[in-house]
Protein backbone atom coordinates (compact mmCIF):
# COMPACT_ATOMS: atom_id res chain seq x y z
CA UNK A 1 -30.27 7.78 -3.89
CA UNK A 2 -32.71 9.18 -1.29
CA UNK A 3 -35.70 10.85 -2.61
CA UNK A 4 -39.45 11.56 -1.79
CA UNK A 5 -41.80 8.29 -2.22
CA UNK A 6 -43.26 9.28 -6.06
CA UNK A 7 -43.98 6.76 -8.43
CA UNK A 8 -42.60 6.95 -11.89
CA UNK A 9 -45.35 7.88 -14.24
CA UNK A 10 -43.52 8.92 -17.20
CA UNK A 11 -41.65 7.47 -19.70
CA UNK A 12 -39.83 8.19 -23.39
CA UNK A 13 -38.03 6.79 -26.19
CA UNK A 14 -36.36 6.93 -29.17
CA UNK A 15 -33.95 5.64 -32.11
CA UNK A 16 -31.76 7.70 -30.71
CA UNK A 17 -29.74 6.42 -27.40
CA UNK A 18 -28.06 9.71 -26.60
CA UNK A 19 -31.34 11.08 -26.44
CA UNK A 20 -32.41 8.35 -24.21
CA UNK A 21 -29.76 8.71 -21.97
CA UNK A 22 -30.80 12.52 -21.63
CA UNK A 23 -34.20 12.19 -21.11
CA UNK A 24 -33.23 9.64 -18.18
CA UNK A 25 -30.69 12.18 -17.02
CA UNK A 26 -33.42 14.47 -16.47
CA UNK A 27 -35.55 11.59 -14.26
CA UNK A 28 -32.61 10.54 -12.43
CA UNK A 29 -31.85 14.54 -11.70
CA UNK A 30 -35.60 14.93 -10.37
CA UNK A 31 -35.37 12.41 -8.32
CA UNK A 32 -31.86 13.26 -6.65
CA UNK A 33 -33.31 16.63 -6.04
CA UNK A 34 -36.67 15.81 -4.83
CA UNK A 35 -36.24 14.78 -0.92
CA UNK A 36 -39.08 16.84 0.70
CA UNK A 37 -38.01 20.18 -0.95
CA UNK A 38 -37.18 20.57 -4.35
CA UNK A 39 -33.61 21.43 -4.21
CA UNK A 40 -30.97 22.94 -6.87
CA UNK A 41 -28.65 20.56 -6.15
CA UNK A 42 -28.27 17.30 -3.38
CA UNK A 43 -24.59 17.21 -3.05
CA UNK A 44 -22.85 20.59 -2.00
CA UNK A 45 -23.53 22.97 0.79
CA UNK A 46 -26.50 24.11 -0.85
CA UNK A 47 -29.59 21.92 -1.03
CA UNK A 48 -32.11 24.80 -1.04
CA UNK A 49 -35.65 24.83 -2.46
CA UNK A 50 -34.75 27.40 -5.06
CA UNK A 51 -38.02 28.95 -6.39
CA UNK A 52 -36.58 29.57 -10.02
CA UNK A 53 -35.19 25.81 -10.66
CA UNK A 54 -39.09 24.56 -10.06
CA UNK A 55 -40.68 26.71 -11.59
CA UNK A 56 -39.17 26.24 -15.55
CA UNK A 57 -38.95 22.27 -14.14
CA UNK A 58 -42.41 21.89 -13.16
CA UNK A 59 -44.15 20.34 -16.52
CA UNK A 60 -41.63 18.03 -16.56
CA UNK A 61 -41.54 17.16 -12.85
CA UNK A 62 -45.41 16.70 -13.42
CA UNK A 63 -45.37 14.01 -16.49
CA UNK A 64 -42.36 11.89 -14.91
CA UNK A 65 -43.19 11.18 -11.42
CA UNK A 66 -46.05 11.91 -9.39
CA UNK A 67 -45.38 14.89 -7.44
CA UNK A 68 -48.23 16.50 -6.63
CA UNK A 69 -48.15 16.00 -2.92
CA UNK A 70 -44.48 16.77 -1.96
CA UNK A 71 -45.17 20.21 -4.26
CA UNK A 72 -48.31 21.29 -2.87
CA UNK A 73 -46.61 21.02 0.59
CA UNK A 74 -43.44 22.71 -0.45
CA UNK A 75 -46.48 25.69 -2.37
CA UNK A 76 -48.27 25.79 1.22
CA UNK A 77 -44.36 26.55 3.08
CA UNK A 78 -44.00 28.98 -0.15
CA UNK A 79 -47.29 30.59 0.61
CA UNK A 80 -46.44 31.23 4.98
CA UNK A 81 -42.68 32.92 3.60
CA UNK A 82 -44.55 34.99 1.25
CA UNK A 83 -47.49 36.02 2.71
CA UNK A 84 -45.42 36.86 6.33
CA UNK A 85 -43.59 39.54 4.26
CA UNK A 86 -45.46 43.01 3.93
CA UNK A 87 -44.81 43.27 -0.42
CA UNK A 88 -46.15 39.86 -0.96
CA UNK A 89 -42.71 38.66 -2.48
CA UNK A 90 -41.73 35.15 -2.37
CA UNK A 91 -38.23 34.78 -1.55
CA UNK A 92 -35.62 33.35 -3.63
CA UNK A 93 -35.81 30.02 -1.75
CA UNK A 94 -38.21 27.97 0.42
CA UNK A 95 -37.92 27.46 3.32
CA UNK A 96 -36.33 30.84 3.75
CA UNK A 97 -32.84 29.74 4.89
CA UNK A 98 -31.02 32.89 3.46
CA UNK A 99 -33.15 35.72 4.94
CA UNK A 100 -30.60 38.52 4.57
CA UNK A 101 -28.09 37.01 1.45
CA UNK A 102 -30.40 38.93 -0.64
CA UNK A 103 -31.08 42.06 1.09
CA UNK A 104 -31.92 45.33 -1.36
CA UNK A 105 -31.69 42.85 -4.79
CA UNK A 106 -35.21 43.80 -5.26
CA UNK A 107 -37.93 40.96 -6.63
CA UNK A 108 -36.66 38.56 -9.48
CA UNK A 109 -38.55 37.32 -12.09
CA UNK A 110 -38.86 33.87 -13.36
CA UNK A 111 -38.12 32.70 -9.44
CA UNK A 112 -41.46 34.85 -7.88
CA UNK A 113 -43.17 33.32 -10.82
CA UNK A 114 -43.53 30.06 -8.99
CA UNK A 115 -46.17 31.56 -6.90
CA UNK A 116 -48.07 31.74 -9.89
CA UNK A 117 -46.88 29.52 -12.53
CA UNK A 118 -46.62 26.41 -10.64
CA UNK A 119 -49.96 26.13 -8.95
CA UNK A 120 -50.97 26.67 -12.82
CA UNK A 121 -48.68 23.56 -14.05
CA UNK A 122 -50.01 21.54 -10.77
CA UNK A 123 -53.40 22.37 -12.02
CA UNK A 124 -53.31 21.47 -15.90
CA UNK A 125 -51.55 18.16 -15.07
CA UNK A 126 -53.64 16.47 -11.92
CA UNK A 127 -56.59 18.82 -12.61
CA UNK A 128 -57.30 19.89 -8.57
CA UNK A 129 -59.28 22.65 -8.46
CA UNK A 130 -59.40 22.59 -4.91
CA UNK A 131 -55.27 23.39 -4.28
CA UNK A 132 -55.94 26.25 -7.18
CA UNK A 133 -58.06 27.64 -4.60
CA UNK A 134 -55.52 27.15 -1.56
CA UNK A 135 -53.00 28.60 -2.99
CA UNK A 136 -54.94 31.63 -5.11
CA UNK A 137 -53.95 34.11 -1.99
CA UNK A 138 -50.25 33.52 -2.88
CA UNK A 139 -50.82 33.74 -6.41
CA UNK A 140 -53.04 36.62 -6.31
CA UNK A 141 -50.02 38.25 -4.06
CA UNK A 142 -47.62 38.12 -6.37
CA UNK A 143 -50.07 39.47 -9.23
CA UNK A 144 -50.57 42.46 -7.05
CA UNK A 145 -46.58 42.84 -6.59
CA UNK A 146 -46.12 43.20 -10.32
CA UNK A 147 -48.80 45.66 -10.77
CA UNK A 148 -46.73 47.74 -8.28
CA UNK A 149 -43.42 47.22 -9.71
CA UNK A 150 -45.34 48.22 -13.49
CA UNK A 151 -46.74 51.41 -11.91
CA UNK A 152 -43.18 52.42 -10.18
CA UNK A 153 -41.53 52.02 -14.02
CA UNK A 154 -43.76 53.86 -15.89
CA UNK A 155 -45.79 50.77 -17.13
CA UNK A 156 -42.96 48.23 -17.11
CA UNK A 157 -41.09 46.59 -14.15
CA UNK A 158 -37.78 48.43 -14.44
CA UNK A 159 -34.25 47.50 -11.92
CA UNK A 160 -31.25 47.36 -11.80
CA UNK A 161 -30.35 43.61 -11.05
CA UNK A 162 -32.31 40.42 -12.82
CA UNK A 163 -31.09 36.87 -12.31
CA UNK A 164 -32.89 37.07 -15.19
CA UNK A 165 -31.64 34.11 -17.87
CA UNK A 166 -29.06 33.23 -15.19
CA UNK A 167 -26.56 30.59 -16.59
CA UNK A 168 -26.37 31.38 -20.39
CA UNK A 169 -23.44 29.23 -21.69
CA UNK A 170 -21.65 33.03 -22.63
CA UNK A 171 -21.25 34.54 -19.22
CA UNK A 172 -18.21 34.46 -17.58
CA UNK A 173 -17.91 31.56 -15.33
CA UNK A 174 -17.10 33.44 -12.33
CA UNK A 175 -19.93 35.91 -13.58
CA UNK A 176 -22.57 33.69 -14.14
CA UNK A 177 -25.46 36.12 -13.50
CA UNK A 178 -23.87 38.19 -16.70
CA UNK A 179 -26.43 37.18 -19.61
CA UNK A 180 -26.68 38.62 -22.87
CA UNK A 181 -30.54 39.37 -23.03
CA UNK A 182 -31.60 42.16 -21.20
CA UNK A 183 -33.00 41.08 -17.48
CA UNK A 184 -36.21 44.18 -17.73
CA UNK A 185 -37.02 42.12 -20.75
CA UNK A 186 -37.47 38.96 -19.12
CA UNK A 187 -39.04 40.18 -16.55
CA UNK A 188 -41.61 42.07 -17.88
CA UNK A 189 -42.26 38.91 -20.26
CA UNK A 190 -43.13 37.10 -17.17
CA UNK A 191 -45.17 39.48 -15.65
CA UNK A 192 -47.65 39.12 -18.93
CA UNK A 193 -47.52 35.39 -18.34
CA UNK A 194 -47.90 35.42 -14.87
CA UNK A 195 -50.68 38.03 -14.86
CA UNK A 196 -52.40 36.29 -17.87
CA UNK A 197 -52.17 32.84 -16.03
CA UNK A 198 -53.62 34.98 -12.88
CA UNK A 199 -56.52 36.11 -14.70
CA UNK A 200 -57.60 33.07 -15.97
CA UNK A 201 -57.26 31.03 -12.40
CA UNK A 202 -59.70 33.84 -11.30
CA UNK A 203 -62.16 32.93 -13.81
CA UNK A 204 -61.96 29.54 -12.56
CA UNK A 205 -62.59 30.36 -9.26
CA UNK A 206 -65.62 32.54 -10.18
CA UNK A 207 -63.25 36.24 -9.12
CA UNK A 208 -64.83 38.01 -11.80
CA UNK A 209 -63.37 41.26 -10.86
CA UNK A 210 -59.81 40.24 -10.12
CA UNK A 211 -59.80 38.49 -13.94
CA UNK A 212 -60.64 41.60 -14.92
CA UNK A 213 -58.06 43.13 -13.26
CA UNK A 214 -55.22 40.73 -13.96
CA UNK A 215 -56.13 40.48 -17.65
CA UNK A 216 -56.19 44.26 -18.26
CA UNK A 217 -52.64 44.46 -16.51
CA UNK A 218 -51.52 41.48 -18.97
CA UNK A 219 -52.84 43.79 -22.10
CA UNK A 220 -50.98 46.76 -20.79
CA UNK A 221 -47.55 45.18 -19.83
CA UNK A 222 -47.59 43.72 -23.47
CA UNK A 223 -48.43 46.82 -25.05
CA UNK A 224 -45.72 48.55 -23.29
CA UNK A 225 -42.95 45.73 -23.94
CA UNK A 226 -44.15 45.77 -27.58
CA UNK A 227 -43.22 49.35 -27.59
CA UNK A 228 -40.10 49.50 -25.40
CA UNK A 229 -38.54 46.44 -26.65
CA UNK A 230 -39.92 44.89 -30.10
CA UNK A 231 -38.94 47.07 -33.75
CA UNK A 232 -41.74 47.19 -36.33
CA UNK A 233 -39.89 44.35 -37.73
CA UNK A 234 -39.92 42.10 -35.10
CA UNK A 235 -35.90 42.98 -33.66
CA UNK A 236 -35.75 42.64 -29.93
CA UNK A 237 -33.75 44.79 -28.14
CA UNK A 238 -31.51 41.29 -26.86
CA UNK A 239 -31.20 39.66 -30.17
CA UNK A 240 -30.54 36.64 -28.32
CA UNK A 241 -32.23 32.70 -28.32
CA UNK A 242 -33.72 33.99 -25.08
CA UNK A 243 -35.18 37.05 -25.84
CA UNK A 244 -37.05 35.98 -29.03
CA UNK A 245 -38.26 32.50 -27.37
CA UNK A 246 -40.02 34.59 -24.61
CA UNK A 247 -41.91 37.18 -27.13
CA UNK A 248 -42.67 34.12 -29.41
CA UNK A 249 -43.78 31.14 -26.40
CA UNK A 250 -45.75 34.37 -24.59
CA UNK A 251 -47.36 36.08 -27.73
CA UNK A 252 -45.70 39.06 -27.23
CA UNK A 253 -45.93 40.48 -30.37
CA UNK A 254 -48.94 42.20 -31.56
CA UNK A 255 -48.66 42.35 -35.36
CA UNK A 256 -48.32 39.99 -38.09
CA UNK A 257 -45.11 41.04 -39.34
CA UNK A 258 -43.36 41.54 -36.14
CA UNK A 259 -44.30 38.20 -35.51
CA UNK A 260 -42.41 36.92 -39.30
CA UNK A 261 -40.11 39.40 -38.22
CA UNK A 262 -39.09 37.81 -34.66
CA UNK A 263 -39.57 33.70 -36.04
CA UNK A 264 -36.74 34.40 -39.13
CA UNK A 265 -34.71 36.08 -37.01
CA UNK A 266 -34.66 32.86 -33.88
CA UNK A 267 -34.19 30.94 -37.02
CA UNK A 268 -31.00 33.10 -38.46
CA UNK A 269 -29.58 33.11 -34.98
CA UNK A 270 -29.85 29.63 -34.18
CA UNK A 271 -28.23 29.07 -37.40
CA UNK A 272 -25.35 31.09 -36.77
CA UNK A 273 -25.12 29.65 -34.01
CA UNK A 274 -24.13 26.26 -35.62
CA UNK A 275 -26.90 24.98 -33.30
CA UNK A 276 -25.29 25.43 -30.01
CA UNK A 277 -27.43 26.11 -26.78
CA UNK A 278 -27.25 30.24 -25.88
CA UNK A 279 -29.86 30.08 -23.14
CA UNK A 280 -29.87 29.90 -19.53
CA UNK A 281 -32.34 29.29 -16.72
CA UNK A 282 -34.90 31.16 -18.22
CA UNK A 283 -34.78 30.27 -22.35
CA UNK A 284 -33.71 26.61 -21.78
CA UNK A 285 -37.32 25.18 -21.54
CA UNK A 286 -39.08 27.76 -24.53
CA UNK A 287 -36.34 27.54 -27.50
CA UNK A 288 -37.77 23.81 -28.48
CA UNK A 289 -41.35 25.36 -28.59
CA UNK A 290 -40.64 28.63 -29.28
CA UNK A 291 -38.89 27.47 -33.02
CA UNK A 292 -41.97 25.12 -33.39
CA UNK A 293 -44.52 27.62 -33.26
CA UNK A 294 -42.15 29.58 -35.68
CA UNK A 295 -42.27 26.85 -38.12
CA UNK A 296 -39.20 25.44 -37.58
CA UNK A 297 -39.53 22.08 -35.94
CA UNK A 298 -36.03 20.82 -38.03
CA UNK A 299 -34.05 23.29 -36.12
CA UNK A 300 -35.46 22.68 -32.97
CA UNK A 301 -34.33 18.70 -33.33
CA UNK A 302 -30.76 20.08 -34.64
CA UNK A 303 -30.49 22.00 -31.36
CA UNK A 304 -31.36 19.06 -29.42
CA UNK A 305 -29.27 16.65 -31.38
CA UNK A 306 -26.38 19.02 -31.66
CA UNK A 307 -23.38 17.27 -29.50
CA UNK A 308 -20.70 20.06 -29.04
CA UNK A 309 -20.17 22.58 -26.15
CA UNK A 310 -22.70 24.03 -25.40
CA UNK A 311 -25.33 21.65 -26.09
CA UNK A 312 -27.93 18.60 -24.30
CA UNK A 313 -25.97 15.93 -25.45
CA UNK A 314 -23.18 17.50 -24.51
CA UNK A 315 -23.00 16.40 -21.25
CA UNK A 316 -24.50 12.73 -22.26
CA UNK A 317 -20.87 12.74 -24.49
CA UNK A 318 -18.97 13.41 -21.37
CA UNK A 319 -20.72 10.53 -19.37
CA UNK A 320 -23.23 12.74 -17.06
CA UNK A 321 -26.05 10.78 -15.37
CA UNK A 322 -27.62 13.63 -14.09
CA UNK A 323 -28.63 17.32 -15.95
CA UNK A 324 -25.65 19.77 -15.12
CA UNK A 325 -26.04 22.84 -13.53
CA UNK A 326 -23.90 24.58 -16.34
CA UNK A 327 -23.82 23.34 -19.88
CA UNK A 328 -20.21 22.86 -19.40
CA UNK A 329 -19.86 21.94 -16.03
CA UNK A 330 -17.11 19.68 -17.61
CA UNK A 331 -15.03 20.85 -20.15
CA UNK A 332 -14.24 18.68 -22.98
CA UNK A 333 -10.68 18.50 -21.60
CA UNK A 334 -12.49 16.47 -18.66
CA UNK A 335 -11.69 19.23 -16.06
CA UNK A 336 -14.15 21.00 -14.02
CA UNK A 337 -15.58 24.34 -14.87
CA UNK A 338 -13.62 26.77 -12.65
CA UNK A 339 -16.70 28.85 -11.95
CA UNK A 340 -17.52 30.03 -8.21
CA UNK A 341 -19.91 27.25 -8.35
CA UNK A 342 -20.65 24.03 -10.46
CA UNK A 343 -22.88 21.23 -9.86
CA UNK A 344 -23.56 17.69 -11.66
CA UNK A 345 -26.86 17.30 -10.48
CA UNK A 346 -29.31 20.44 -11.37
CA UNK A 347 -32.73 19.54 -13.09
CA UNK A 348 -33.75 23.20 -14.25
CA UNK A 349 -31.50 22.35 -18.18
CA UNK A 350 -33.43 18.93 -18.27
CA UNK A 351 -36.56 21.01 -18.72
CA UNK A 352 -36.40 19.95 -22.55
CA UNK A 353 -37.76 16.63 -21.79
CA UNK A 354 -40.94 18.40 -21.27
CA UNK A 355 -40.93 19.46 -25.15
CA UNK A 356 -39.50 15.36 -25.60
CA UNK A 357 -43.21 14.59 -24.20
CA UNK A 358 -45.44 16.61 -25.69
CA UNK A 359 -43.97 17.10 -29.67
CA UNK A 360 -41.41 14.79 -30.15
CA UNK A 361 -43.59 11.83 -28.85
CA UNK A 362 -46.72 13.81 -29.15
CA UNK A 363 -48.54 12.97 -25.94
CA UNK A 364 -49.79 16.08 -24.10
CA UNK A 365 -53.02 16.49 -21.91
CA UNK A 366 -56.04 18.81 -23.61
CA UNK A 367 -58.08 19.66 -20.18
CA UNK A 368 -56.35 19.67 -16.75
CA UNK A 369 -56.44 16.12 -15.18
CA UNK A 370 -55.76 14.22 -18.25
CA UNK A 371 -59.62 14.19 -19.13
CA UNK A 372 -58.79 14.45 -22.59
CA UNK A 373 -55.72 14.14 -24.24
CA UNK A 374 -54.04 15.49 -26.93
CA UNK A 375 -51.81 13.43 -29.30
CA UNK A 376 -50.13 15.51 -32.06
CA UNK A 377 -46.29 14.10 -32.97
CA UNK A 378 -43.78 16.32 -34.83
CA UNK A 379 -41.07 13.72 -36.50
CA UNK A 380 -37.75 15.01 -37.52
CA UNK A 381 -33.78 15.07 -37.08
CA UNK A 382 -32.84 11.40 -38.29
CA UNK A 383 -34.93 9.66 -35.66
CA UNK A 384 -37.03 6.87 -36.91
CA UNK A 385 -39.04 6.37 -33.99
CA UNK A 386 -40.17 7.28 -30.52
CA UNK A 387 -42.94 6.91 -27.95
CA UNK A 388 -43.91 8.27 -24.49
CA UNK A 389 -46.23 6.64 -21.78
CA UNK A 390 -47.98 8.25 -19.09
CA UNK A 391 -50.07 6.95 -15.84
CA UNK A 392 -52.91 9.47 -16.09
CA UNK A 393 -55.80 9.18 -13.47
CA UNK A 394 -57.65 7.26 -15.50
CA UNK A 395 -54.79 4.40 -16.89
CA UNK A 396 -52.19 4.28 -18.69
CA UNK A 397 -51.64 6.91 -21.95
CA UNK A 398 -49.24 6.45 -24.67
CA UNK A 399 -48.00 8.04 -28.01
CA UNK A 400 -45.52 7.08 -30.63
CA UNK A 401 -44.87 7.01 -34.24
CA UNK A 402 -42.53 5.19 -36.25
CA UNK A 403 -41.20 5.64 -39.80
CA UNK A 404 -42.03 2.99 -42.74
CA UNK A 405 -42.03 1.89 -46.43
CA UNK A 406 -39.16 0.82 -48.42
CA UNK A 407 -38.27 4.63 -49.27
CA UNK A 408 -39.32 5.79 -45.23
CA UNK A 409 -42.35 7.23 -47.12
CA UNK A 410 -45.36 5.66 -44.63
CA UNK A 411 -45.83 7.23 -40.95
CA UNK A 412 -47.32 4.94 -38.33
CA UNK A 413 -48.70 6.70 -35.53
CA UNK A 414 -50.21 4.64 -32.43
CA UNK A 415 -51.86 5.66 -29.10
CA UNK A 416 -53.32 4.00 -26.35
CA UNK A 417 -56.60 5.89 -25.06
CA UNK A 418 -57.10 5.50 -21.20
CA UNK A 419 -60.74 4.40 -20.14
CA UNK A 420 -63.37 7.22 -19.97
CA UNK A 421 -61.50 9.52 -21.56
CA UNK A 422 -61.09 10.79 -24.89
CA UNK A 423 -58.29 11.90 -27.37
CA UNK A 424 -57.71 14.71 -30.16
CA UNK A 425 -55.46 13.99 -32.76
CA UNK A 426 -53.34 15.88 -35.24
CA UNK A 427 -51.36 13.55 -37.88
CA UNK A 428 -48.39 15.22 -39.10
CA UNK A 429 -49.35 14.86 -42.88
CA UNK A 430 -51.88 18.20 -42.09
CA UNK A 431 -54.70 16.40 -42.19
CA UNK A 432 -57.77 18.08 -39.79
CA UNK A 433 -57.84 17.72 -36.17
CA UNK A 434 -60.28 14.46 -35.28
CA UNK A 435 -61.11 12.60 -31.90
CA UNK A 436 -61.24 9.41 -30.49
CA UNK A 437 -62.54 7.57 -27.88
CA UNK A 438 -60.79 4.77 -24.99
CA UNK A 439 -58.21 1.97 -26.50
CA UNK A 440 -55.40 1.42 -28.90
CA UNK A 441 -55.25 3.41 -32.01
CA UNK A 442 -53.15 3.48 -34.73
CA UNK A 443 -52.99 5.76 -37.97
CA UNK A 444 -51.05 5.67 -41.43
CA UNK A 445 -49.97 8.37 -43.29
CA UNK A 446 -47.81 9.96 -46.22
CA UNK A 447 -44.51 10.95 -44.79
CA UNK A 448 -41.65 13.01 -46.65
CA UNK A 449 -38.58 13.27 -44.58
CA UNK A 450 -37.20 16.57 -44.13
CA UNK A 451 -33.90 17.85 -45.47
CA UNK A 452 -31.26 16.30 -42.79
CA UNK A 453 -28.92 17.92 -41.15
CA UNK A 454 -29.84 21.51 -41.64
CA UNK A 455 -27.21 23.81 -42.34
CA UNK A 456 -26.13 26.14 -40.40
CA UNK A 457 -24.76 29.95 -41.76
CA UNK A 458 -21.34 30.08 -42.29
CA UNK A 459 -19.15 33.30 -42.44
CA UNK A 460 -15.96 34.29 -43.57
């Protein structure tokens, strides 16, 4: 395998070896794809730096390998495509092989995001203010493009074609643009996001005015989705995994009980899903989070322990070494998908391991840079264990917990503090947040298992 010169600087495990395997199917994928450009795919006639695939890959890119060179190169060729057109777009790919494949499609959200969104996740995980400020014209580009598209639609970005959550398991596979949740939806999600993200690298910079700007536009793009897509009761108008991870992971719901509203109803159609993927491109790397911050961290590990069609361990069943492009790439009759186009080696579905990192092992960074960390694992599903390790700037990091006692009634929690840094931590039993300073750590606590396996809603 030929890929950029990174070195490895994340790692994580479990009691679980299909989860293993998945995790390192998501490492092996990054690397495959990372030769200079961060391509879709090394092994077809493609091999294009497709803005999209980065951008919902880029926190996990970030932990596993250290990439911030080879992306802040590929951001500066992103920056000379986008700022050489006159509506400050970024095209779909970089470098900007397919000038006129895309003629009159309009701008797509989730893949112009990467002007903004990845800068951002290059920020928060090597903490260099300096390429926030190199690439803030592109980023402040793009923030100006959405505030044109709002003001053309009446307060929301309105068009007729979204790759929107491109891939969802239920489009045809000839169609495979043809998603269930609604592409205005997702895009004006993202332009909150983006805008809010925008606003607050201004702030950093000392731009007073434009985080002004960019803030207000956030406030008014979220009233306006509130009101064009979101019931009083929290129903989206896509009452899809998708649609309900975006309002939930991007606080796009104003009130109280929209927000019971929306987390009941991810939880009812996850269920009825029997746990089965139903996200694409763009829900993939927020359903994880998006049921944890509805209080539902036991569904979150059914979903990702779930092994039939479409699901992660899916293709870890079927014997992939890489992430898939599709979740079914192979069918379970070991044929290839017929689709117009299927791939064994995408990274943009791996984008889980990202969640594997931060709640599952419970090793995050609090301040860009790895300053501080935060260390805050959720257990669940019938692991027993798992740990993650990461080479910060400052030394080696690492979180874990295990489960103990005769009756699995103790939690063990460790974590190794890097040298001049320091470390929050949250212990599952609920007890209040408390730091700690450089070196190994490790906490006991009450543990009650959770009710394993959930069930799902059956009907007649």
């Amino acid at each position: 395998m030929l890929h950029t010169d990174m070195a490895r600087t994340g790692w994580f495990e479990s009691s679980d070896p299909l989860v293993n395997r998945l995790h390192e199917n998501a490492a092996q994928g990054m690397r495959g794809n990372f030769l200079d450009v961060p391509t879709d795919c090394p092994q077809r006639d493609e091999r294009m730096g497709w803005t999209g695939d980065i951008q919902v890959f880029a926190p996990t890119a970030a932990f596993l390998h250290d990439c911030s060179g080879m992306l802040l190169g590929w951001l500066r060729d992103l920056s000379a495509e986008q700022l050489a057109r006159p509506d400050g777009v970024p095209p779909l790919v970089v470098p900007d092989v397919l000038p006129t494949a895309f003629q009159g499609v309009g701008a797509q959200a989730v893949w112009a995001d990467v002007a903004v969104l990845l800068p951002w996740t290059l920020y928060q995980r090597f903490g260099d203010l300096g390429m926030l400020r190199t690439q803030y014209p592109s980023m402040r580009a793009w923030g100006e493009a959405t505030i044109r598209l709002t003001a053309e639609g009446d307060g929301l970005w309105r068009q007729d074609f979204q790759l929107g959550d491109r891939l969802d398991p239920q489009a045809p596979p000839d169609r495979p643009g043809e998603a269930r949740t609604d592409g205005d939806l997702v895009a004006n999600a993202y332009v909150v996001r983006s805008a809010e993200v925008l606003a607050e690298a201004a702030e950093l910079l000392d731009r007073k005015e434009d985080a002004t700007r960019f803030r207000a536009h956030a406030q008014a793009v979220r009233e306006r989705f509130a009101d064009r897509f979101v019931t009083p009761d929290g129903r989206l108008a896509s009452d899809t995994q998708t649609a309900y991870a975006l309002a939930i992971a991007f606080s796009l719901l104003p009130t109280e009980r929209q927000r019971q509203g929306a987390a009941e109803r991810l939880a009812y159609i996850v269920r009825r899903a029997s746990f089965r993927i139903a996200t694409g491109f763009t829900g993939t790397p927020l359903i994880c989070d998006a049921l944890c911050a509805a209080g539902e961290p036991q569904l979150a590990y059914r979903m990702l322990l779930e092994k039939d069609c479409p699901s992660w361990l899916y293709p870890v069943t079927m014997g992939a070494t890489t992430v898939w492009e599709r979740w079914d790439s192979m069918l379970p009759d070991g044929t290839v998908n017929p689709g117009e186009m299927t791939s064994f080696n995408h990274y943009a579905l791996g984008a889980v391991a990202d969640w594997l990192h931060r709640t599952v092992a419970g090793l995050a960074a609090a301040e860009p840079g790895w300053r501080r960390l935060r260390i805050a694992p959720v257990p669940g599903g019938d692991l027993t264990w798992a740990r993650a390790a990461h080479d910060t700037p400052y030394g080696r990091a690492e979180a874990g917990w295990r489960i103990e006692g005769i009756k699995g009634d103790i939690l063990v929690v460790a974590a190794l503090v890097p040298p001049n840094t320091r470390a929050e931590v949250q212990l599952p039993d609920g007890r209040d947040l408390f730091e700690v300073g450089p070196g190994r750590h490790m906490f006991r606590c009450p543990y009650v298992a959770p009710a394993w396996p959930p069930t799902a809603i059956r009907h007649p």
